[in-house]
Protein backbone atom coordinates (compact mmCIF):
# COMPACT_ATOMS: atom_id res chain seq x y z
CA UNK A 1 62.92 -44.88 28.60
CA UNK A 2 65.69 -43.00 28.67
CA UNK A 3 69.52 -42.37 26.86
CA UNK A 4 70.99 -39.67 28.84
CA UNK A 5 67.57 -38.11 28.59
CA UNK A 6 64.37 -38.89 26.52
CA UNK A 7 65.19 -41.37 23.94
CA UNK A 8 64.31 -39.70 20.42
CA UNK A 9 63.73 -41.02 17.32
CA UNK A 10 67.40 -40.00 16.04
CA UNK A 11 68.53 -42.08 18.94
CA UNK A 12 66.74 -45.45 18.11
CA UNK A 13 67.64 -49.49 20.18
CA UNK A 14 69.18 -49.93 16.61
CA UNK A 15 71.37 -46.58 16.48
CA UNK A 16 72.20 -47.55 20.10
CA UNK A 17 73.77 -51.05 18.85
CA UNK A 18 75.72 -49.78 16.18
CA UNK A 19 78.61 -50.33 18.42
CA UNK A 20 77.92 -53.97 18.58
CA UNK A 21 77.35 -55.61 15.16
CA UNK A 22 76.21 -59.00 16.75
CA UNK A 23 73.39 -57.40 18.97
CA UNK A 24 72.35 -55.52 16.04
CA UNK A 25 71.98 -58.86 13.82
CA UNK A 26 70.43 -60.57 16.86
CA UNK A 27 68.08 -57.33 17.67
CA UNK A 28 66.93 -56.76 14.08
CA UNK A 29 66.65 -60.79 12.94
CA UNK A 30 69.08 -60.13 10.56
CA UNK A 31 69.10 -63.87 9.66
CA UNK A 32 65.38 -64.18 9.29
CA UNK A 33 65.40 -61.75 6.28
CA UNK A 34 67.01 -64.73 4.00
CA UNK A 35 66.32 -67.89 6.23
CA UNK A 36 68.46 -71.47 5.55
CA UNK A 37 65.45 -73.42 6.85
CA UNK A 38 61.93 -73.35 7.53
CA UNK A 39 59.34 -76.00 9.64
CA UNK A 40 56.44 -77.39 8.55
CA UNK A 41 54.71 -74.16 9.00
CA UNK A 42 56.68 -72.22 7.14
CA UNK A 43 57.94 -71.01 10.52
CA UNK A 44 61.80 -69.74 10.97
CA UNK A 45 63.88 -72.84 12.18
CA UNK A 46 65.43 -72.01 15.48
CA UNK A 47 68.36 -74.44 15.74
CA UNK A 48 69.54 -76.27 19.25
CA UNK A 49 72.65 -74.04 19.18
CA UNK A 50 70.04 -70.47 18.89
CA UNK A 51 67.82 -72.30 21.58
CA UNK A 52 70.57 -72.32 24.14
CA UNK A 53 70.89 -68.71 23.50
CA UNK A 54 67.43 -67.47 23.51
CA UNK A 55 67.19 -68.22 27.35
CA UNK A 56 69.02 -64.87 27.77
CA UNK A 57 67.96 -61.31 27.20
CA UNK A 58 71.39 -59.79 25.66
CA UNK A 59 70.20 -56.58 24.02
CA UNK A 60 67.90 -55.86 26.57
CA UNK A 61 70.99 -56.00 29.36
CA UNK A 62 72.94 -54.21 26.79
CA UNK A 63 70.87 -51.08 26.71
CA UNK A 64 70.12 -50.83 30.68
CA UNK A 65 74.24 -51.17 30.46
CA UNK A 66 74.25 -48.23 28.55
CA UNK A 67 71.61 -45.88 30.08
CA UNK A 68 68.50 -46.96 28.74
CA UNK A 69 66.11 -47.03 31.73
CA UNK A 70 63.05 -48.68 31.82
CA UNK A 71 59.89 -47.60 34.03
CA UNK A 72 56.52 -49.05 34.64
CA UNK A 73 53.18 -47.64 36.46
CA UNK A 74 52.89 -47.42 39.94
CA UNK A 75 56.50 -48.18 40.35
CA UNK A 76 56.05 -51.63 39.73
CA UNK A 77 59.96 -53.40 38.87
CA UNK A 78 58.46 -55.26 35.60
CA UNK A 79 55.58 -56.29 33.87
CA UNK A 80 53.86 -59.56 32.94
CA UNK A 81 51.81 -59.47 29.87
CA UNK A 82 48.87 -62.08 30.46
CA UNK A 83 47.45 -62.46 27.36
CA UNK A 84 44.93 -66.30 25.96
CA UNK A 85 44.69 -67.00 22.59
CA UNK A 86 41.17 -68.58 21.65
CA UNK A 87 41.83 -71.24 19.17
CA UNK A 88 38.97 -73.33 20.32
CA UNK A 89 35.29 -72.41 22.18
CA UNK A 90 34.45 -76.18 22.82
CA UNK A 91 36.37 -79.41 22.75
CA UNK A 92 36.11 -82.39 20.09
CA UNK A 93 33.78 -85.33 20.66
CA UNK A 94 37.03 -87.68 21.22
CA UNK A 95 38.66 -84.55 23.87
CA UNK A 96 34.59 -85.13 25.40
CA UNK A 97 34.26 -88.77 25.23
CA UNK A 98 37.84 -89.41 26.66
CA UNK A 99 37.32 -86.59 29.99
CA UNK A 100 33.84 -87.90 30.16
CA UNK A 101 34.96 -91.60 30.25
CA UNK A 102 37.37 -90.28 33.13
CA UNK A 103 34.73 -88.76 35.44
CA UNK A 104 32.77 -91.92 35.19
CA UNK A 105 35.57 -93.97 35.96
CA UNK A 106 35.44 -91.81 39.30
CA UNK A 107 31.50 -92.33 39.32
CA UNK A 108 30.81 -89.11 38.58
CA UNK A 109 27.97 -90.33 35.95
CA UNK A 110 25.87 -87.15 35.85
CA UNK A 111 29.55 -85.22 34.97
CA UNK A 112 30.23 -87.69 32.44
CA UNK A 113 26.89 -86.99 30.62
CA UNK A 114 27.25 -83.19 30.52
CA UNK A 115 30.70 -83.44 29.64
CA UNK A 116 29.89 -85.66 26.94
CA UNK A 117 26.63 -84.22 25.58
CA UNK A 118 28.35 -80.71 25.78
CA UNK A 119 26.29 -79.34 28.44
CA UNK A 120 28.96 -78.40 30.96
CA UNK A 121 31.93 -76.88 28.48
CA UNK A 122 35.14 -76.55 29.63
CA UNK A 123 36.52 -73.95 27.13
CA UNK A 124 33.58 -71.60 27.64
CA UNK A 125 35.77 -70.45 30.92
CA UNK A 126 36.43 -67.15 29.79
CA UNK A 127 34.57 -65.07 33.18
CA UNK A 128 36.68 -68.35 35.46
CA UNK A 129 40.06 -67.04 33.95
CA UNK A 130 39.12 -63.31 34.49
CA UNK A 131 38.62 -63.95 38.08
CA UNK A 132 41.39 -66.18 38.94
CA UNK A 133 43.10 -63.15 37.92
CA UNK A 134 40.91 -60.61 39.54
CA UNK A 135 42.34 -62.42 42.84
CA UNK A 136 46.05 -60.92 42.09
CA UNK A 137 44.57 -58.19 40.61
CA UNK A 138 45.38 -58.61 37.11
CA UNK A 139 43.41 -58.35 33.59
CA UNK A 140 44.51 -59.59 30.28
CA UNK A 141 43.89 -60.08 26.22
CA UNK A 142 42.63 -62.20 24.58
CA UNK A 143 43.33 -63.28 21.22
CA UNK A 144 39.88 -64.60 19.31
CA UNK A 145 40.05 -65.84 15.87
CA UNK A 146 37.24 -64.41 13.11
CA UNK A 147 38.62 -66.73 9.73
CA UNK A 148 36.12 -69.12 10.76
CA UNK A 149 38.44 -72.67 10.19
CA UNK A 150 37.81 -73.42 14.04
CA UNK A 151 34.51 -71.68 15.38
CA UNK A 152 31.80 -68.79 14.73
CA UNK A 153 32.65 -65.73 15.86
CA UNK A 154 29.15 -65.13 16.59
CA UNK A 155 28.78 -67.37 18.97
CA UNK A 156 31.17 -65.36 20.85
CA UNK A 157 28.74 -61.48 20.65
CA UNK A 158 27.58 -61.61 23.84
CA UNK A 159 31.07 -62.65 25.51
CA UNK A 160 33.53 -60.53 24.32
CA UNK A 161 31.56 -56.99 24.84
CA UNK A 162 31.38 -58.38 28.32
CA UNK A 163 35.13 -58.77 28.42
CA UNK A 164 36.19 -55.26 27.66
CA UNK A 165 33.76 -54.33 29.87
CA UNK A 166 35.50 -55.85 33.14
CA UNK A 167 38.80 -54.11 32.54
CA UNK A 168 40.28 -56.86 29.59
CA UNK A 169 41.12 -56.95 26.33
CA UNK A 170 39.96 -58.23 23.26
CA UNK A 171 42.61 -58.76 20.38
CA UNK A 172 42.50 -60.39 17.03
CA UNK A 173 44.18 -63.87 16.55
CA UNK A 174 45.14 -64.18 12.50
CA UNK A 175 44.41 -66.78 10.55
CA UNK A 176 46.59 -69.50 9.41
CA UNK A 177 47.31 -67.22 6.59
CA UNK A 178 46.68 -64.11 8.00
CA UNK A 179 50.36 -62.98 8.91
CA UNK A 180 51.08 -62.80 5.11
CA UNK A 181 48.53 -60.40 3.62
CA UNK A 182 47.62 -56.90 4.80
CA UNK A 183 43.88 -57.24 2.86
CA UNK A 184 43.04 -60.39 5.24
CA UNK A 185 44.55 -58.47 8.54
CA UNK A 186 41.96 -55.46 7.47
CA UNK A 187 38.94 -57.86 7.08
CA UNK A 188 39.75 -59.41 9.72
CA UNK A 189 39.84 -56.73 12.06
CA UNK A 190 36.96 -55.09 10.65
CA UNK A 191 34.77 -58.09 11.97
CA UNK A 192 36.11 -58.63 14.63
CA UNK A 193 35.42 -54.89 15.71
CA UNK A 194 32.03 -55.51 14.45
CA UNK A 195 30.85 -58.11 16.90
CA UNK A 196 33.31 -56.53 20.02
CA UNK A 197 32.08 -53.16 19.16
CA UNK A 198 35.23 -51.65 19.96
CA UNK A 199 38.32 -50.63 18.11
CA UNK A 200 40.87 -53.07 17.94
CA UNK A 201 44.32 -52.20 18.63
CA UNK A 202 46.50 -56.04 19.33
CA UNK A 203 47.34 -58.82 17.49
CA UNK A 204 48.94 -62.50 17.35
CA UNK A 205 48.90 -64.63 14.57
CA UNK A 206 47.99 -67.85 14.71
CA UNK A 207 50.57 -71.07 15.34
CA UNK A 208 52.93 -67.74 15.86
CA UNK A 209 53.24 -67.58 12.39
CA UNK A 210 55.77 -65.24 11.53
CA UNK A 211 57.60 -63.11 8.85
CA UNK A 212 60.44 -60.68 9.11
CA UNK A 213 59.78 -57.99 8.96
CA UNK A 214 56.89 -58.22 6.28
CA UNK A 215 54.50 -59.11 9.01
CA UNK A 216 54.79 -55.85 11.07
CA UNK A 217 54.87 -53.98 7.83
CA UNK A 218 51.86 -55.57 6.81
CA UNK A 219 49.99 -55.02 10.50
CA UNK A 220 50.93 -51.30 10.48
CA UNK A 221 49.21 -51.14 7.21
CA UNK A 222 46.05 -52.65 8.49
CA UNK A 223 46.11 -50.54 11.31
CA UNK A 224 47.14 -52.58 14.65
CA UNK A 225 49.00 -50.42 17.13
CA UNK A 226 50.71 -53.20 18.56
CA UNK A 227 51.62 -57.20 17.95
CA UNK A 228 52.83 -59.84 20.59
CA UNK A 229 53.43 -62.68 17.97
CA UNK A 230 57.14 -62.48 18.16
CA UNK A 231 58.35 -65.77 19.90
CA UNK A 232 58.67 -69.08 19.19
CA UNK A 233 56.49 -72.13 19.40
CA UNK A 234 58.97 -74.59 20.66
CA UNK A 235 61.25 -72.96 22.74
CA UNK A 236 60.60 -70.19 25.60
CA UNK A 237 62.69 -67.35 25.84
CA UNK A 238 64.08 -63.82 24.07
CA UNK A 239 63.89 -63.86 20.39
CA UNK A 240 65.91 -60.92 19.70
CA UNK A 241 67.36 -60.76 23.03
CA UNK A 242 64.67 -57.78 24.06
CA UNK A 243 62.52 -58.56 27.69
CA UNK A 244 61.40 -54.79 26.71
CA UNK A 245 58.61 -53.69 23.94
CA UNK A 246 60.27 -52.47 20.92
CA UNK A 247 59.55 -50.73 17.51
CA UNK A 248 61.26 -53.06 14.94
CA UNK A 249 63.55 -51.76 12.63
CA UNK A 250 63.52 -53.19 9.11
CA UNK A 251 66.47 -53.61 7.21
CA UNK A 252 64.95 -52.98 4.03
CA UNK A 253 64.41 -49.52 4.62
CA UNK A 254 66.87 -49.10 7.28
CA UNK A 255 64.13 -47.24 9.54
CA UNK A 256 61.70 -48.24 11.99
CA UNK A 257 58.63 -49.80 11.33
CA UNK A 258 55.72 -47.64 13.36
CA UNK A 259 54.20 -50.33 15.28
CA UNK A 260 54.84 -51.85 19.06
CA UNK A 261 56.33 -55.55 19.34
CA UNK A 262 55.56 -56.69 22.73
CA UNK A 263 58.01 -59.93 22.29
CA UNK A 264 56.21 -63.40 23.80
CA UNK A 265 58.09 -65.58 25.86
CA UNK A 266 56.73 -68.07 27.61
CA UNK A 267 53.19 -70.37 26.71
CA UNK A 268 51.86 -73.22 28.03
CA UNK A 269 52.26 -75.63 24.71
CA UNK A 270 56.01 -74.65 24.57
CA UNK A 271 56.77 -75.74 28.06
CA UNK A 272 54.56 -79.08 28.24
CA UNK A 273 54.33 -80.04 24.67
CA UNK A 274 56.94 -78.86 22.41
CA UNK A 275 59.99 -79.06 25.39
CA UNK A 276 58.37 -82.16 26.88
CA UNK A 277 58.92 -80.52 30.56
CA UNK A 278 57.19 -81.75 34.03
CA UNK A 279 55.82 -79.37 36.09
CA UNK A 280 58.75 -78.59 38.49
CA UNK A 281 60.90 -78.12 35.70
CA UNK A 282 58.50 -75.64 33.81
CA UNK A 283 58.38 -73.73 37.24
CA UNK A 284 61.97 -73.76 37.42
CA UNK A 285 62.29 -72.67 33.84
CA UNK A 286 59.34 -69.88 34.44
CA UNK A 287 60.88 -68.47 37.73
CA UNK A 288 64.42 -67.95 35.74
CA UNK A 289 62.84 -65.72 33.29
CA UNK A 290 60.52 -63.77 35.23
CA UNK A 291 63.57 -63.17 38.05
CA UNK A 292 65.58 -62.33 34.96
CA UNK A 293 63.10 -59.84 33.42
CA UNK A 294 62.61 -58.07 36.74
CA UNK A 295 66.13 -57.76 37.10
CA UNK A 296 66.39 -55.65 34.03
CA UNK A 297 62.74 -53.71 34.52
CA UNK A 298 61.23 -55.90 31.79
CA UNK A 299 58.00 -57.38 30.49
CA UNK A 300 57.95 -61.24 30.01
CA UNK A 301 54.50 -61.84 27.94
CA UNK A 302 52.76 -65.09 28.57
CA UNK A 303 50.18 -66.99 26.20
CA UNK A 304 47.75 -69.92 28.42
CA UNK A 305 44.98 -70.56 26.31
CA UNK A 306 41.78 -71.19 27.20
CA UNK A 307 41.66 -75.47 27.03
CA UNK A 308 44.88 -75.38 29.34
CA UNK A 309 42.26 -74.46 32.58
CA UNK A 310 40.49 -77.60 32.16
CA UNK A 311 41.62 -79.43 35.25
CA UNK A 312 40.53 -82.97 34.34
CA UNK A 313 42.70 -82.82 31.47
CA UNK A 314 45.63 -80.54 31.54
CA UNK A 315 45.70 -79.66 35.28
CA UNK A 316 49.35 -79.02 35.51
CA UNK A 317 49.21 -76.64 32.80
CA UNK A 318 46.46 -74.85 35.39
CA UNK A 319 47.92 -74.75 38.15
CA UNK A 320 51.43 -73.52 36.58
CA UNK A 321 49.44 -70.28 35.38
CA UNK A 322 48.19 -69.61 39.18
CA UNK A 323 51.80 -70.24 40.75
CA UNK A 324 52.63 -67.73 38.41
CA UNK A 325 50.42 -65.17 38.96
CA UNK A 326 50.55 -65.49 42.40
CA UNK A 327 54.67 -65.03 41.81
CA UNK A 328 54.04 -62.14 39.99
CA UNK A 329 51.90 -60.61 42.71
CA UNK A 330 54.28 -61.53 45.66
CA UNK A 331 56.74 -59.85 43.46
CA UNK A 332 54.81 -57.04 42.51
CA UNK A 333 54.31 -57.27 39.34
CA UNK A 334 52.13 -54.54 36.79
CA UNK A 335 50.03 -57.77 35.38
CA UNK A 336 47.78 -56.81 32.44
CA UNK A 337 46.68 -56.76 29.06
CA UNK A 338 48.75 -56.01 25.58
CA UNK A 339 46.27 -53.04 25.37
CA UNK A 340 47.30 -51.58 28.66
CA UNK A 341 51.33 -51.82 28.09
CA UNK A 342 51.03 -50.47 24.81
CA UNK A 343 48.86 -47.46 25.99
CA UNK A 344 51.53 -47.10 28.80
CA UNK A 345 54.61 -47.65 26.27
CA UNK A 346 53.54 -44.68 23.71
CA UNK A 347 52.42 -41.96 26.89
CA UNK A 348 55.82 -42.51 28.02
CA UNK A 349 58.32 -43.54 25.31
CA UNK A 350 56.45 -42.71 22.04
């Protein structure tokens, strides 16, 4: 990156937007510090009126308007951070009974009984993902959870050594609770890097929970280098109007906050779930933003989790991923992991 030469830390995004105090507000969540409203998950309420906006990456345009470049490896236009958060390792008897009930409605008995009885599980599919995405030439994170409220990490030893060790990444997904308190984040990642036996550098909290800015504050402390939480569940798009990895800068102490945000934007819940969207229109919605991002040398960061590659179930959510990828390759694309952009991000920006 560069502002009429290397962009130093005297010359920070938020020194750059002092010149516009509404891209400031929108680039440092100046409204999140004392939110109106909250959801159920103690979540910041993004209204209709903000939703309309998010689909738009204002600062990010802002800065390239004002000689900020942007560069990726290989001279690749953008980036698309492919990243899975693991929130389940095997379905519930009533997600088994119902998929087995529809493979014997096909008269695919044997199916049904190792669906049923567990034996074939369609959310152990971590090595499937990893080479669908070997076929474009891509690698990814993902995001396992250690808190134990939805599976052992144990079971999970043997796999995710295995993971890092064919070019991916393994990441920590928080806790429920995790994004408020530092002392979880540390134990946490501790254990994590216990069974991995690697360090462990990313992070995303669960159900994206999120707090400005305490939450970066409180990773930093516990020693992630980077987070990719920053999004929202029910709407796709630019939070803070930045398609570009950032260091936030926190209002409190009105300086930046030493860790890399790789801002989300797009995940398969948000588009089928929370919008209610079809396929086409998904596609439609997905192609925008990626066309978008690569028009201003951006990253847009993607979450599919693992039960979304279950085709008996949730096929469209499948099959959206590969027309993606294979988007992203046609167009080039540097797809990888949270680990690789951030290693990229601080050899060339800092």
């Amino acid at each position: 990156m560069t502002f009429g030469g290397p962009l130093s830390r005297e010359s920070t995004i938020a020194n750059i937007l002092q010149t516009n105090e509404a891209l400031l507000d929108l680039y440092t969540r100046k409204e999140e510090y004392n939110p109106v409203r909250l959801d159920e998950h103690q979540r910041f309420y993004c209204s209709s009126e903000q939703k309309k906006n998010m689909l738009e990456p204002k600062v990010s345009k802002f800065l390239l308007m004002n000689g900020v470049n942007y560069s990726w490896p290989d001279e690749k236009k953008f980036a698309l951070c492919l990243t899975h958060d693991i929130d389940h390792i095997s379905p519930s008897w009533k997600y088994r009974g119902y998929t087995s009930l529809k493979m014997a409605s096909h008269f695919n008995l044997r199916k049904a009984f190792d669906r049923f009885f567990n034996k074939e599980n369609p959310y152990w599919n971590f090595k499937k993902i990893m080479a669908l995405e070997k076929t474009y030439g891509a690698t990814s994170s993902f995001y396992v959870m250690v808190d134990g409220s939805n599976y052992d990490i144990e079971k999970l030893s043997d796999e995710l050594p295995s993971i890092v060790d064919l070019g991916h990444e393994v990441g920590l997904h928080g806790g429920y609770y995790t994004y408020n308190d530092a002392d979880i984040m540390v134990h946490e990642k501790k254990k994590l890097e216990e069974v991995v036996g690697r360090n462990v550098v990313g992070y995303r909290n669960h159900y994206l929970r999120f707090k400005v800015p305490d939450t970066w504050v409180s990773l930093r402390t516990a020693g992630f280098q980077y987070d990719t939480t920053f999004g929202y569940a029910d709407t796709i798009g630019f939070r803070n109007g930045m398609c570009h990895p950032f260091k936030p800068f926190n209002l409190h102490e009105n300086k930046e906050i030493d860790i890399l945000e790789i801002p989300l934007t797009l995940m398969d819940v948000t588009l089928f779930k929370y919008m209610g969207l079809d396929f086409e229109k998904s596609w439609n919605l997905c192609k925008k933003i990626i066309d978008d991002v690569e028009a201003l040398n951006g990253v847009a960061t993607l979450i599919w989790h693992n039960e979304s590659f279950d085709p008996l179930y949730r096929n469209e959510w499948r099959k959206l991923y590969m027309k993606i990828l294979k988007y992203g390759y046609e167009k080039n694309a540097w797809m990888t992991s949270g680990k690789e952009i951030y290693n990229w991000w601080t050899r060339t920006v800092g």
